[in-house]
PDB file of N, CA and C in Angstrom:
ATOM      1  N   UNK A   1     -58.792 -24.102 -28.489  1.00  0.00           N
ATOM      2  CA  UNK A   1     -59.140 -25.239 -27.658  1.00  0.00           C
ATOM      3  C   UNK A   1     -59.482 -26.418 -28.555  1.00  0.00           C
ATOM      4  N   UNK A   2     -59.072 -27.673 -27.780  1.00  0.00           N
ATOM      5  CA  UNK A   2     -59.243 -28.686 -29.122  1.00  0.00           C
ATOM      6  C   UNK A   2     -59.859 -29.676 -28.017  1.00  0.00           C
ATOM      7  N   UNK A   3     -61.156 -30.173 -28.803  1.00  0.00           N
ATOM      8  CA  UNK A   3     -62.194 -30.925 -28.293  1.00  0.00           C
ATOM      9  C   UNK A   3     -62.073 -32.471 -28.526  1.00  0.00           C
ATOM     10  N   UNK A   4     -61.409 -32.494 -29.139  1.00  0.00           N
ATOM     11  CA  UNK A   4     -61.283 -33.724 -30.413  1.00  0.00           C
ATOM     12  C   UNK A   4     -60.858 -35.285 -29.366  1.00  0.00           C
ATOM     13  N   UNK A   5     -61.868 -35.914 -28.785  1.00  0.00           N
ATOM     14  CA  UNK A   5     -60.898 -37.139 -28.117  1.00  0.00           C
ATOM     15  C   UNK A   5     -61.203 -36.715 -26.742  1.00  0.00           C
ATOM     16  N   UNK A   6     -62.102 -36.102 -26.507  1.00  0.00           N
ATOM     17  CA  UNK A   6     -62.480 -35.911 -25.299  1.00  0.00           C
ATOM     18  C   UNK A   6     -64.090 -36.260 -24.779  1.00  0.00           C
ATOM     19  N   UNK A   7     -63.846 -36.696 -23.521  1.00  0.00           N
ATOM     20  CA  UNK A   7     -65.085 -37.616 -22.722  1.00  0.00           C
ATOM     21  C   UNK A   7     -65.518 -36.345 -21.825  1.00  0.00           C
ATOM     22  N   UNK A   8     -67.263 -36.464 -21.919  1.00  0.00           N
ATOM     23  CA  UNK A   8     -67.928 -35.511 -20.652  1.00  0.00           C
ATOM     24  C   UNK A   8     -69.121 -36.510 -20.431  1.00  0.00           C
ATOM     25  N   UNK A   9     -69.479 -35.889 -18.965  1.00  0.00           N
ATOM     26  CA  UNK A   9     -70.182 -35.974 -18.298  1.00  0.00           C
ATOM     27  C   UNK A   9     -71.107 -35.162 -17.677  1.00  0.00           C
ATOM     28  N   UNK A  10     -72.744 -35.580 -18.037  1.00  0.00           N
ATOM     29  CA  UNK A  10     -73.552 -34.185 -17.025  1.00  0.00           C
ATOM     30  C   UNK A  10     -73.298 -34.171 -15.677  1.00  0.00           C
ATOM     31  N   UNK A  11     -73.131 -32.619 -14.976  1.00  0.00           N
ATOM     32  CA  UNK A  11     -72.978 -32.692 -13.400  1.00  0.00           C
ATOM     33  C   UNK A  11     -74.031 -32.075 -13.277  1.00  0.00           C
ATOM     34  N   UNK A  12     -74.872 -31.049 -14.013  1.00  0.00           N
ATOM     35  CA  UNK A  12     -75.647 -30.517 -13.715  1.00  0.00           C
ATOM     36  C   UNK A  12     -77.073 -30.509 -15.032  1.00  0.00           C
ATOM     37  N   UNK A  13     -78.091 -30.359 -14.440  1.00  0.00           N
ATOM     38  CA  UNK A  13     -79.329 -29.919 -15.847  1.00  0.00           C
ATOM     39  C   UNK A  13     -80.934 -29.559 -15.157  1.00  0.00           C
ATOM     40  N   UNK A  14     -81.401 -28.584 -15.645  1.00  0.00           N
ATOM     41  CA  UNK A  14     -82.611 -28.662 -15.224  1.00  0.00           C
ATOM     42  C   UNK A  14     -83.716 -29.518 -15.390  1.00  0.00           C
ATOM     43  N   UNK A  15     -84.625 -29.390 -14.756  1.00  0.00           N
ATOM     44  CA  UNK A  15     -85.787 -30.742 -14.703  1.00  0.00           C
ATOM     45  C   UNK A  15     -86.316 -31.120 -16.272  1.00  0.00           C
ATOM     46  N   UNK A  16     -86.469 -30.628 -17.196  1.00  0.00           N
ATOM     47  CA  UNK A  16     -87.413 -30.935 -18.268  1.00  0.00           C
ATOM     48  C   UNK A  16     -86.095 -31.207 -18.867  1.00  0.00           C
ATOM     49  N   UNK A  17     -84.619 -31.365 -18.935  1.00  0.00           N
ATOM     50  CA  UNK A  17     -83.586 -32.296 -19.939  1.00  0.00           C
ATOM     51  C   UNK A  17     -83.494 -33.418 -19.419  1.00  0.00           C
ATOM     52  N   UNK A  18     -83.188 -34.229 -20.489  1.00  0.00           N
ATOM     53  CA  UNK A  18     -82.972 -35.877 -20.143  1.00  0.00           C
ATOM     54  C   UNK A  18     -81.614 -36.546 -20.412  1.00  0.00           C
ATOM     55  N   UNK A  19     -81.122 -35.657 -20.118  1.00  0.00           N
ATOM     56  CA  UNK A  19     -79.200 -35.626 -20.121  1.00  0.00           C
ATOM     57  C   UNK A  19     -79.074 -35.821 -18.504  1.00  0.00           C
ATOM     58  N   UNK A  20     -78.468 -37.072 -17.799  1.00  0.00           N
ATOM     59  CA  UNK A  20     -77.739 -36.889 -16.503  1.00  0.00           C
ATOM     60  C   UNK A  20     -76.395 -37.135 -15.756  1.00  0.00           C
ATOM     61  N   UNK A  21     -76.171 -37.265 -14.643  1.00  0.00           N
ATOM     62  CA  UNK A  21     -75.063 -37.615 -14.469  1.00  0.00           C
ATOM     63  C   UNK A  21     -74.623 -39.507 -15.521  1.00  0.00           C
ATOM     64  N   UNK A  22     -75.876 -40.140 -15.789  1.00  0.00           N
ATOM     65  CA  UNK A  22     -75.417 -41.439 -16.493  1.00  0.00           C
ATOM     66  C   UNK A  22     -75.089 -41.256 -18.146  1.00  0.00           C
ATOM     67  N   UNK A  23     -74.703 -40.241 -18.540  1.00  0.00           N
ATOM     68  CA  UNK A  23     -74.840 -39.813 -19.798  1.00  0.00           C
ATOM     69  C   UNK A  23     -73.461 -39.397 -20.615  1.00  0.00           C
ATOM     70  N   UNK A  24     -72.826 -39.976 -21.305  1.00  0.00           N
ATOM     71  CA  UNK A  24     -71.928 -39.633 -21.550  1.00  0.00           C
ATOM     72  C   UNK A  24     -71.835 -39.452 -22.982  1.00  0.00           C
ATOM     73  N   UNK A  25     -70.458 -38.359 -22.995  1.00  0.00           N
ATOM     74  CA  UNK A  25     -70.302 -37.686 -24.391  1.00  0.00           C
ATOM     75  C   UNK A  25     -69.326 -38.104 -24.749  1.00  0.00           C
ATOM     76  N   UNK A  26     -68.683 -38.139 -26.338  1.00  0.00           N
ATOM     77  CA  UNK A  26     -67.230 -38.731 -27.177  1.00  0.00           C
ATOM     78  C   UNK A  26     -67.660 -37.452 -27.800  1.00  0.00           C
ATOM     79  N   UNK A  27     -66.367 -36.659 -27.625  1.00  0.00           N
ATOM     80  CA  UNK A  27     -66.535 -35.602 -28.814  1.00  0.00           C
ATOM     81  C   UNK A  27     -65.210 -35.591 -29.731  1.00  0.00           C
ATOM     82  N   UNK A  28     -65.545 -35.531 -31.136  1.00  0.00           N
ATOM     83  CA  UNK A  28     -64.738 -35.149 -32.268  1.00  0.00           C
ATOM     84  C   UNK A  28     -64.451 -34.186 -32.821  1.00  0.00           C
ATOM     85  N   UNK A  29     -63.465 -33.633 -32.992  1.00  0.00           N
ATOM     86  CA  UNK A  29     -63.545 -32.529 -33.707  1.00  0.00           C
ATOM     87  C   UNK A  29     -62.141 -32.525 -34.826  1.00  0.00           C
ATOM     88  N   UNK A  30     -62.904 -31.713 -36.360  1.00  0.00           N
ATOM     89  CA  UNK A  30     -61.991 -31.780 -37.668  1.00  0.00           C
ATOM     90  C   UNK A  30     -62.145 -30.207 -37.852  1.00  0.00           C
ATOM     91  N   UNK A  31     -61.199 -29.327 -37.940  1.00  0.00           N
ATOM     92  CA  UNK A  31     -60.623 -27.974 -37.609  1.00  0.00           C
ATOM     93  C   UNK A  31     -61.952 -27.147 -36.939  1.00  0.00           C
ATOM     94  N   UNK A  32     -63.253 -27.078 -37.477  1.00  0.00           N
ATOM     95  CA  UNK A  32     -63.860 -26.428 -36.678  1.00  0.00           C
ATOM     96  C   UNK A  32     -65.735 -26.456 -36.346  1.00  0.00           C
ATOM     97  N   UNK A  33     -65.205 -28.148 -37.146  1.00  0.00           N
ATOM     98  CA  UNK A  33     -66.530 -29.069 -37.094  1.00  0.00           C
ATOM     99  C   UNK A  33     -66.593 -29.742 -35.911  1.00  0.00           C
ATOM    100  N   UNK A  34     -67.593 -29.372 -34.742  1.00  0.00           N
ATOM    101  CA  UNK A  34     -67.608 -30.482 -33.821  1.00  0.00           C
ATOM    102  C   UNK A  34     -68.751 -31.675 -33.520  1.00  0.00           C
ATOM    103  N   UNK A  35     -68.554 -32.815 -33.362  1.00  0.00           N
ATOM    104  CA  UNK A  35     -69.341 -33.889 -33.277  1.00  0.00           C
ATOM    105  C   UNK A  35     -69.000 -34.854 -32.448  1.00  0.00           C
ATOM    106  N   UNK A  36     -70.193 -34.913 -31.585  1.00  0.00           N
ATOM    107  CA  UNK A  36     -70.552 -36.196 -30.728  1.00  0.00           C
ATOM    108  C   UNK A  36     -71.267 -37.180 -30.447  1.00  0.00           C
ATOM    109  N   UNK A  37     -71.070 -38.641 -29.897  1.00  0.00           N
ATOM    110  CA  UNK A  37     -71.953 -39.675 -29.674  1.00  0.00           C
ATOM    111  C   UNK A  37     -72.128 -39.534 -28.311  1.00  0.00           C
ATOM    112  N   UNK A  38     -73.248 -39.695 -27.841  1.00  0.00           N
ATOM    113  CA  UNK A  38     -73.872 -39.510 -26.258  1.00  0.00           C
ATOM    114  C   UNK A  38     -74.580 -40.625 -25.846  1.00  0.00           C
ATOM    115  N   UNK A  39     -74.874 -41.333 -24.939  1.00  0.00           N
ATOM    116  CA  UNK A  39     -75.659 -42.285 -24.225  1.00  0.00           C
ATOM    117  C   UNK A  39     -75.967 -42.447 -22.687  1.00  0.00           C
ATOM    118  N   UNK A  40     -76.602 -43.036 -21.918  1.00  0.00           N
ATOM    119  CA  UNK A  40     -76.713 -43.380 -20.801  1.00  0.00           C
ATOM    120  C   UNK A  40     -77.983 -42.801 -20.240  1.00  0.00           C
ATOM    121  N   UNK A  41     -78.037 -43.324 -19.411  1.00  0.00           N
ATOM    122  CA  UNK A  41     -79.349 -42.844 -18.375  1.00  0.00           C
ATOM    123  C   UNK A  41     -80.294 -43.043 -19.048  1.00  0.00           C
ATOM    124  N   UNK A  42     -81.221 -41.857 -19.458  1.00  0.00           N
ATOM    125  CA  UNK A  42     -82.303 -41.856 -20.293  1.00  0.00           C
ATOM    126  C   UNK A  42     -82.577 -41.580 -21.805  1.00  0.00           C
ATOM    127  N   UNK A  43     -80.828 -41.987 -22.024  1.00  0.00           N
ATOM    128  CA  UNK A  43     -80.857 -41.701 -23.363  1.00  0.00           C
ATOM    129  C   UNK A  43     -80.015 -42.689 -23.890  1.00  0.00           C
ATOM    130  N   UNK A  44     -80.745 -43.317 -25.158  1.00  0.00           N
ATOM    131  CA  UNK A  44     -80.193 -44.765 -25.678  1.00  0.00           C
ATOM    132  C   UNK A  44     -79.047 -44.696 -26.891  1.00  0.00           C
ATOM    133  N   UNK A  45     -79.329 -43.697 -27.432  1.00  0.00           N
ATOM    134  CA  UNK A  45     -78.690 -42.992 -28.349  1.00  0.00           C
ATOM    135  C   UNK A  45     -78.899 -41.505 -28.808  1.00  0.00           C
ATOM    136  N   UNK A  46     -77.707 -41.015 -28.874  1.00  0.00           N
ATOM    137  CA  UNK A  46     -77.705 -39.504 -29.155  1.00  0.00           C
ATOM    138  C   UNK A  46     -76.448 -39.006 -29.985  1.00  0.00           C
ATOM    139  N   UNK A  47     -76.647 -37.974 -31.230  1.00  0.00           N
ATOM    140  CA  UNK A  47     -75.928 -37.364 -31.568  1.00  0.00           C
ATOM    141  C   UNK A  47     -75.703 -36.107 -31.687  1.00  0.00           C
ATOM    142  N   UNK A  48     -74.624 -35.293 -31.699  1.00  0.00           N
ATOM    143  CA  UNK A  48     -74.438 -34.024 -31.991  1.00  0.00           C
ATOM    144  C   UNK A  48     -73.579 -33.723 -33.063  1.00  0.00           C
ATOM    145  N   UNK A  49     -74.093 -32.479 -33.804  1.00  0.00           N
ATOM    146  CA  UNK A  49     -72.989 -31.784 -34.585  1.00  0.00           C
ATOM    147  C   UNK A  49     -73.139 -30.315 -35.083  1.00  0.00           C
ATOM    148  N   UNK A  50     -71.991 -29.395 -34.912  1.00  0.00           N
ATOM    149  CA  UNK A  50     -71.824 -28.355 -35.150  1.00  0.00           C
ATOM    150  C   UNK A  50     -70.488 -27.706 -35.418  1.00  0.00           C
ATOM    151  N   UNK A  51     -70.590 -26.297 -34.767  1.00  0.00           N
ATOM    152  CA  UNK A  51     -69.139 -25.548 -34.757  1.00  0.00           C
ATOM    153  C   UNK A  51     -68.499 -25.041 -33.793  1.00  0.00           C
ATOM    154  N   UNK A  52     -67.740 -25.194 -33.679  1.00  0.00           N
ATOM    155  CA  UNK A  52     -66.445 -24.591 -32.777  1.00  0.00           C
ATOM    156  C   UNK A  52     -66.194 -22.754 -33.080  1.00  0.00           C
ATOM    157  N   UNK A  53     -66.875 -22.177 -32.747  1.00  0.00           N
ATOM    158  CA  UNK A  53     -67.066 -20.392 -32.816  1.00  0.00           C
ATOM    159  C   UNK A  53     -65.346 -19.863 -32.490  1.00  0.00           C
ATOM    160  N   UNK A  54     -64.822 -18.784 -32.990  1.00  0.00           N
ATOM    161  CA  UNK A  54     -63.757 -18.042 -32.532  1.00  0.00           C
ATOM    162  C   UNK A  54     -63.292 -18.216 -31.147  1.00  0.00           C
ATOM    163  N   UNK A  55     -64.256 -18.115 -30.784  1.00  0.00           N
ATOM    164  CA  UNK A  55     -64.098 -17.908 -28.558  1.00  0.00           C
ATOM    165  C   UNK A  55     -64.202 -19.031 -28.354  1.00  0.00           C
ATOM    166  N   UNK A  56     -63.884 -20.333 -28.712  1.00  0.00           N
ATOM    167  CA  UNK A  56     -64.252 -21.408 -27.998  1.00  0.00           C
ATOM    168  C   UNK A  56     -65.248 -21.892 -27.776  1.00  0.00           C
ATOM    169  N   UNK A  57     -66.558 -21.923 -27.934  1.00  0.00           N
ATOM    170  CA  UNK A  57     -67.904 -21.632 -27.596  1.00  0.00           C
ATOM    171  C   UNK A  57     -67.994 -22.640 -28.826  1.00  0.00           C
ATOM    172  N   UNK A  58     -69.480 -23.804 -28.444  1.00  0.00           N
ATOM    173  CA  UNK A  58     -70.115 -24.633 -29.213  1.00  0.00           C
ATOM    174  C   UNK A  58     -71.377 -24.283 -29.792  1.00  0.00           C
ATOM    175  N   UNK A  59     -71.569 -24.445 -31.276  1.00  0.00           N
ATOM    176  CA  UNK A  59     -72.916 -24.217 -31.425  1.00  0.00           C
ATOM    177  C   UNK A  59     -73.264 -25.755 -32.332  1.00  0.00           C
ATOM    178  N   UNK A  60     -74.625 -26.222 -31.538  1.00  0.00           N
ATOM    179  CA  UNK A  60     -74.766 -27.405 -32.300  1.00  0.00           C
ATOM    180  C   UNK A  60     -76.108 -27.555 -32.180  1.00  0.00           C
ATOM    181  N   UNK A  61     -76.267 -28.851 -32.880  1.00  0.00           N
ATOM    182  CA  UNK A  61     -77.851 -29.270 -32.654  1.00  0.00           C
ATOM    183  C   UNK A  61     -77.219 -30.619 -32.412  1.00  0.00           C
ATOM    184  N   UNK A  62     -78.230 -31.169 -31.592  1.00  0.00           N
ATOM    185  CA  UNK A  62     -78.977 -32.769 -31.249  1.00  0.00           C
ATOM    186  C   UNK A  62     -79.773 -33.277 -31.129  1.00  0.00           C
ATOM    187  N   UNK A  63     -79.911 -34.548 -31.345  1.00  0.00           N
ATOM    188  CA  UNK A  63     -80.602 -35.691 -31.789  1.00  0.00           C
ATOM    189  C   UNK A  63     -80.366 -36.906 -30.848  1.00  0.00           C
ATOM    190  N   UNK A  64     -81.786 -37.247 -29.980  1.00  0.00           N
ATOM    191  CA  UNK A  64     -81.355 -38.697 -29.723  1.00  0.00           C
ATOM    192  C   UNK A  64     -82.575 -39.343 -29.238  1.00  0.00           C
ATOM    193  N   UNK A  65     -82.731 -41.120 -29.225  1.00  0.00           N
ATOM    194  CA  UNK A  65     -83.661 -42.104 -28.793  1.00  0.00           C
ATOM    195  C   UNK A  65     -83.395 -41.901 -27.315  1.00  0.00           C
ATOM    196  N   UNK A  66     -84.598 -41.855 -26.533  1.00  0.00           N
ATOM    197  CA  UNK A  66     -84.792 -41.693 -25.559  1.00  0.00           C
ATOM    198  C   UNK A  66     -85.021 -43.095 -24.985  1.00  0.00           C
ATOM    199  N   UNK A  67     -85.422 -43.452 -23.306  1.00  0.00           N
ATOM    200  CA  UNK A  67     -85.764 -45.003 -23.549  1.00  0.00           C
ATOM    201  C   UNK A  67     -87.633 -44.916 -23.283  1.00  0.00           C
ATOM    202  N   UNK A  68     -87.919 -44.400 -23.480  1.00  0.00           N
ATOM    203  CA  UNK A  68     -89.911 -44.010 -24.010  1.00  0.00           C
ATOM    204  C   UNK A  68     -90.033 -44.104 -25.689  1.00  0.00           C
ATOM    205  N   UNK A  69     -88.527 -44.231 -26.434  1.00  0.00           N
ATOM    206  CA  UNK A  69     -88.146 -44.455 -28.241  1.00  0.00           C
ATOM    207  C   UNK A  69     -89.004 -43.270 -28.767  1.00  0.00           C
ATOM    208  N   UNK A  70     -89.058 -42.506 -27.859  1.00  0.00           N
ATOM    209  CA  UNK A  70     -88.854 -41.162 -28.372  1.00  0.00           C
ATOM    210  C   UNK A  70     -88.091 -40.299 -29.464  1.00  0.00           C
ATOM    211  N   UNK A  71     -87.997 -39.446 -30.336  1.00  0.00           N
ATOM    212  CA  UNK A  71     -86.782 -38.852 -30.878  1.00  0.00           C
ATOM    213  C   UNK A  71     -87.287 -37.385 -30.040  1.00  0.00           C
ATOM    214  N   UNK A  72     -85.980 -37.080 -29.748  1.00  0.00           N
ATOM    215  CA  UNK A  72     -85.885 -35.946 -29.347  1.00  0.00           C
ATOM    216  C   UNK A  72     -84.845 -35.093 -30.068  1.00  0.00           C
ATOM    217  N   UNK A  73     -84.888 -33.430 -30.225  1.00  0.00           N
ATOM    218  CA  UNK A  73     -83.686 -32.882 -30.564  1.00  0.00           C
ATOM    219  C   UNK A  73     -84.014 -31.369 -30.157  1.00  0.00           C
ATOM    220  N   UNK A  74     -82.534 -30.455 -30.355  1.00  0.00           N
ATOM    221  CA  UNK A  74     -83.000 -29.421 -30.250  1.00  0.00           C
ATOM    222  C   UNK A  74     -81.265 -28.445 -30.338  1.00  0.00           C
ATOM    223  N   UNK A  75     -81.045 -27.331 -29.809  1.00  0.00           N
ATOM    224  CA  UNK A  75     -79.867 -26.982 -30.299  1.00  0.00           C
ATOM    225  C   UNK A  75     -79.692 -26.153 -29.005  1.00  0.00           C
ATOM    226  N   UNK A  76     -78.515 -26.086 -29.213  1.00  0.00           N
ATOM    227  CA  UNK A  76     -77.449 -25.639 -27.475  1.00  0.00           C
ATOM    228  C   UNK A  76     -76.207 -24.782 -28.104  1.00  0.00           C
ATOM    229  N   UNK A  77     -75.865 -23.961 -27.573  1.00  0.00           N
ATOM    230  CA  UNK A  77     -74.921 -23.254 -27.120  1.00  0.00           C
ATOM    231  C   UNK A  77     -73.990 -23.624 -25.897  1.00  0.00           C
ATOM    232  N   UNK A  78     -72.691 -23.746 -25.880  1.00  0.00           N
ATOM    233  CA  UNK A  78     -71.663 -24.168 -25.076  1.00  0.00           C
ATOM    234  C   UNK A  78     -70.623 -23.605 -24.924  1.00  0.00           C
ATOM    235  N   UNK A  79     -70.750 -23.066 -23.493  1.00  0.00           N
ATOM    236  CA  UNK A  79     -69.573 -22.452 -23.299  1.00  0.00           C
ATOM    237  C   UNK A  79     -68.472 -22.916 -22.666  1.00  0.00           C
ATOM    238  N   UNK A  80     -67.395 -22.573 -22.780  1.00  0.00           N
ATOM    239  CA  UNK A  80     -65.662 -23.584 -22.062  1.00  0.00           C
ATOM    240  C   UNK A  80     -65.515 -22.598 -20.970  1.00  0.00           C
ATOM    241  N   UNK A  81     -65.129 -23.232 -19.674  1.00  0.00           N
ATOM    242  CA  UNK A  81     -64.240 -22.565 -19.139  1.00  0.00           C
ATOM    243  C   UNK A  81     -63.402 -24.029 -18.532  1.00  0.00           C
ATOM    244  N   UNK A  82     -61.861 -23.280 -18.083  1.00  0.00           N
ATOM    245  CA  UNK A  82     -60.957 -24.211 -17.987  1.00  0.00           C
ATOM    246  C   UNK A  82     -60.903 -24.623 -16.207  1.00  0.00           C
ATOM    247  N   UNK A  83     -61.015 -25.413 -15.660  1.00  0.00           N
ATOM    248  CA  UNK A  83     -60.568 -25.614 -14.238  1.00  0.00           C
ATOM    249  C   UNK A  83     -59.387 -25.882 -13.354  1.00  0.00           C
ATOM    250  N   UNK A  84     -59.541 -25.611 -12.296  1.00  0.00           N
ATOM    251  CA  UNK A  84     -58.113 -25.709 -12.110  1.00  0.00           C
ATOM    252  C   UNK A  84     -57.344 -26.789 -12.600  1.00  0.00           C
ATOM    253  N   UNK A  85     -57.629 -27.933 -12.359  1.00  0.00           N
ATOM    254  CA  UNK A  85     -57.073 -29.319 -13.004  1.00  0.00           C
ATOM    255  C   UNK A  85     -56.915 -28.910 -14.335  1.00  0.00           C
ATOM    256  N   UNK A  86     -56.811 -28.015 -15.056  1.00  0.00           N
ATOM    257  CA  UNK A  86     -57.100 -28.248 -16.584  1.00  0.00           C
ATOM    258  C   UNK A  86     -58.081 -29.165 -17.431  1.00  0.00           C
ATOM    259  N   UNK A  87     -59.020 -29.442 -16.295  1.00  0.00           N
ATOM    260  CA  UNK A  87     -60.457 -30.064 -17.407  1.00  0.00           C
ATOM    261  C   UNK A  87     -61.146 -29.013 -18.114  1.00  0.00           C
ATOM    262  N   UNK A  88     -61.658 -29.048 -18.755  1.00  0.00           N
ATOM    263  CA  UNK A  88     -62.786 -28.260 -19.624  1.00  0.00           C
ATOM    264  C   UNK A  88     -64.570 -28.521 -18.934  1.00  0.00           C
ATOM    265  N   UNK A  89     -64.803 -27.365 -18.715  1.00  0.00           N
ATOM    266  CA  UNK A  89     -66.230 -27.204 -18.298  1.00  0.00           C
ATOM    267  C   UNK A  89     -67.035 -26.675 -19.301  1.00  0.00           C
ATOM    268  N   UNK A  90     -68.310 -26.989 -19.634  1.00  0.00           N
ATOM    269  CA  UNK A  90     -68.859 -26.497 -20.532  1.00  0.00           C
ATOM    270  C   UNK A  90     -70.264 -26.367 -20.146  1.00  0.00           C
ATOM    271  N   UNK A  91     -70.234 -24.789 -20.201  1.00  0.00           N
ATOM    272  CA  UNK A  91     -71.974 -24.410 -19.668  1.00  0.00           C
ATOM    273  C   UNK A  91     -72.911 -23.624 -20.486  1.00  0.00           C
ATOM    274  N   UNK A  92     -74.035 -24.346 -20.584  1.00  0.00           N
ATOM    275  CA  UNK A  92     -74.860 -24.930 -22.035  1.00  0.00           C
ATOM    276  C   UNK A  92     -76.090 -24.388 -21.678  1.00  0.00           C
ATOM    277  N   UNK A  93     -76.722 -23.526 -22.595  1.00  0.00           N
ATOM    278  CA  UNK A  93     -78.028 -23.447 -22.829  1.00  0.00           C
ATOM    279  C   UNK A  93     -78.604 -23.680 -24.052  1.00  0.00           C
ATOM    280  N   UNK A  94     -80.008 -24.600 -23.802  1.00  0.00           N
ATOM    281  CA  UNK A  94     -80.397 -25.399 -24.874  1.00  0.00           C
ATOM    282  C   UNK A  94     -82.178 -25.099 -25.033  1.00  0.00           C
ATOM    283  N   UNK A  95     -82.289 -25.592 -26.308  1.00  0.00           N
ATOM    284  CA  UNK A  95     -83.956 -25.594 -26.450  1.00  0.00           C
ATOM    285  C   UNK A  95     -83.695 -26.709 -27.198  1.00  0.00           C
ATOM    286  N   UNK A  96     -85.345 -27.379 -26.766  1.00  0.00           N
ATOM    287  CA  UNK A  96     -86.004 -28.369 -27.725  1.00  0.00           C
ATOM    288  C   UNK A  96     -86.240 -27.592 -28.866  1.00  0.00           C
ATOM    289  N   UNK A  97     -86.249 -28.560 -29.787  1.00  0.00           N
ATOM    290  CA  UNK A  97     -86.959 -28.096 -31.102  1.00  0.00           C
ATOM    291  C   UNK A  97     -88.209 -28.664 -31.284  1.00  0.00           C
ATOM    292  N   UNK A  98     -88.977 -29.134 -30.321  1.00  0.00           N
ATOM    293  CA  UNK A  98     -90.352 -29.581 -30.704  1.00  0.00           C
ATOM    294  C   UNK A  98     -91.612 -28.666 -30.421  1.00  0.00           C
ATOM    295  N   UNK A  99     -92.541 -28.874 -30.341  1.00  0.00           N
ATOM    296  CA  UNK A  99     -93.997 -28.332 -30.485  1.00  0.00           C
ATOM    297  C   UNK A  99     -93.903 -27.140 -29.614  1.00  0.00           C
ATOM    298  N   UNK A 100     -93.205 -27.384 -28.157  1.00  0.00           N
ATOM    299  CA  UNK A 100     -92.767 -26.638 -26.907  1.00  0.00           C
ATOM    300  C   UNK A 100     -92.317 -25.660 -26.983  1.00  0.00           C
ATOM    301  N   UNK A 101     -91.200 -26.101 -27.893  1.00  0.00           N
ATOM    302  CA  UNK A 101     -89.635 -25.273 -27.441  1.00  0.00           C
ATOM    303  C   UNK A 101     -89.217 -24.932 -25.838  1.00  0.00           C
ATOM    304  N   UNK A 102     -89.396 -25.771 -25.264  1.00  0.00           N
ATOM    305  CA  UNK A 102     -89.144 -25.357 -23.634  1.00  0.00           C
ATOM    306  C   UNK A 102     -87.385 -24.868 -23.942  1.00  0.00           C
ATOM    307  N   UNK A 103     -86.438 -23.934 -22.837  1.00  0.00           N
ATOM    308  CA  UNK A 103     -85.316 -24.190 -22.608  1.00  0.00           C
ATOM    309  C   UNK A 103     -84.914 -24.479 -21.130  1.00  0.00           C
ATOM    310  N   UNK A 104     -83.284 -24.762 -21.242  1.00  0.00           N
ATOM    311  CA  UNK A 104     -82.824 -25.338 -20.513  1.00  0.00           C
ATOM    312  C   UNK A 104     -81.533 -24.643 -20.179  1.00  0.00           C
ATOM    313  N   UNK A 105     -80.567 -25.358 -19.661  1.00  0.00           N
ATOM    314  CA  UNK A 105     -79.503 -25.234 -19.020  1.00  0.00           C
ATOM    315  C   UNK A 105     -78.970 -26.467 -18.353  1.00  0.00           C
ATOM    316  N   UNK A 106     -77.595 -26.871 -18.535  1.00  0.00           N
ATOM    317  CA  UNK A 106     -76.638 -27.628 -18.120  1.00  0.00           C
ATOM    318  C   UNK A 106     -75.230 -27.347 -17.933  1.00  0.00           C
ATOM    319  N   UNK A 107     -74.110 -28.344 -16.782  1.00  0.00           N
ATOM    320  CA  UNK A 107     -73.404 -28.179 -17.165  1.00  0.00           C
ATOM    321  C   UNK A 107     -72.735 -29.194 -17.474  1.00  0.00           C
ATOM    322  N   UNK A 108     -71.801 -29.871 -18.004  1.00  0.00           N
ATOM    323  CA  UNK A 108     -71.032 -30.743 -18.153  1.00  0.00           C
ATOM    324  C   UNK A 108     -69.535 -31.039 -18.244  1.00  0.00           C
ATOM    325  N   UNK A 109     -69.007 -31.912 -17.371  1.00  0.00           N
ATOM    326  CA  UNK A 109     -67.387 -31.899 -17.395  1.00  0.00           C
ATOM    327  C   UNK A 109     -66.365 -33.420 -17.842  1.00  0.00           C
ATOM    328  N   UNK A 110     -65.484 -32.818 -18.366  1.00  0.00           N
ATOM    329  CA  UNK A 110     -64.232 -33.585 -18.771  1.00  0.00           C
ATOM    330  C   UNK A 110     -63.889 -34.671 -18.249  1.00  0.00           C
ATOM    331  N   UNK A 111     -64.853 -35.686 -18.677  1.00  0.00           N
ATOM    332  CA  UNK A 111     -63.452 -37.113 -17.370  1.00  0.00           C
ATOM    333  C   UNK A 111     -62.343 -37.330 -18.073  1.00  0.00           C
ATOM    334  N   UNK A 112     -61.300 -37.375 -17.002  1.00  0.00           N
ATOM    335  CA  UNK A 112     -60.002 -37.546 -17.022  1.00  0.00           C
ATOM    336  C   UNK A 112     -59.781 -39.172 -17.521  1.00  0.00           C
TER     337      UNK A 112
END
């Protein structure tokens, strides 16, 4: 699966993430390095970067200014599945990396 040049969007997240439907992802990917720029909603700036696993599956950490100029980060797991349209779905469980460690769950999809 190749990530590289592709736009997402949150459709889904539980209450304590600050990822939403106004939030969008650019993801890159160089053979099995993946990296993204994120913004919107409640987040002013955000980055990601990691790997692209055998199965398709993301492992990364992130980083981003919140609009409270917060830094926030923490690391997620991402899983693909394909939809009928042939978009890519990706369903994510994440932890903060701060004092907390609360986790989470999202999902996010492909705009066309």
């Amino acid at each position: 699966m190749d990530y590289n040049g592709r736009k997402f969007v949150s459709i889904e997240n539980t209450e304590n993430g600050e990822v939403s439907s106004k939030t969008i992802f650019e993801y890159k990917q160089d053979g099995n390095i993946i990296s993204a720029a994120y913004s919107g909603g409640q987040i002013l700036k955000g980055a990601l970067v990691g790997i692209v696993k055998e199965n398709d599956c993301l492992e990364f950490r992130y980083n981003h200014v919140n609009r409270n100029n917060e830094i926030r980060g923490g690391e997620c797991v991402s899983t693909p599945e394909i939809l009928p349209d042939g978009r890519i779905r990706l369903l994510e469980k994440w932890q903060w990396l701060d004092a907390e460690r609360t986790e989470g769950s999202s999902v996010i999809e492909e705009i066309k």
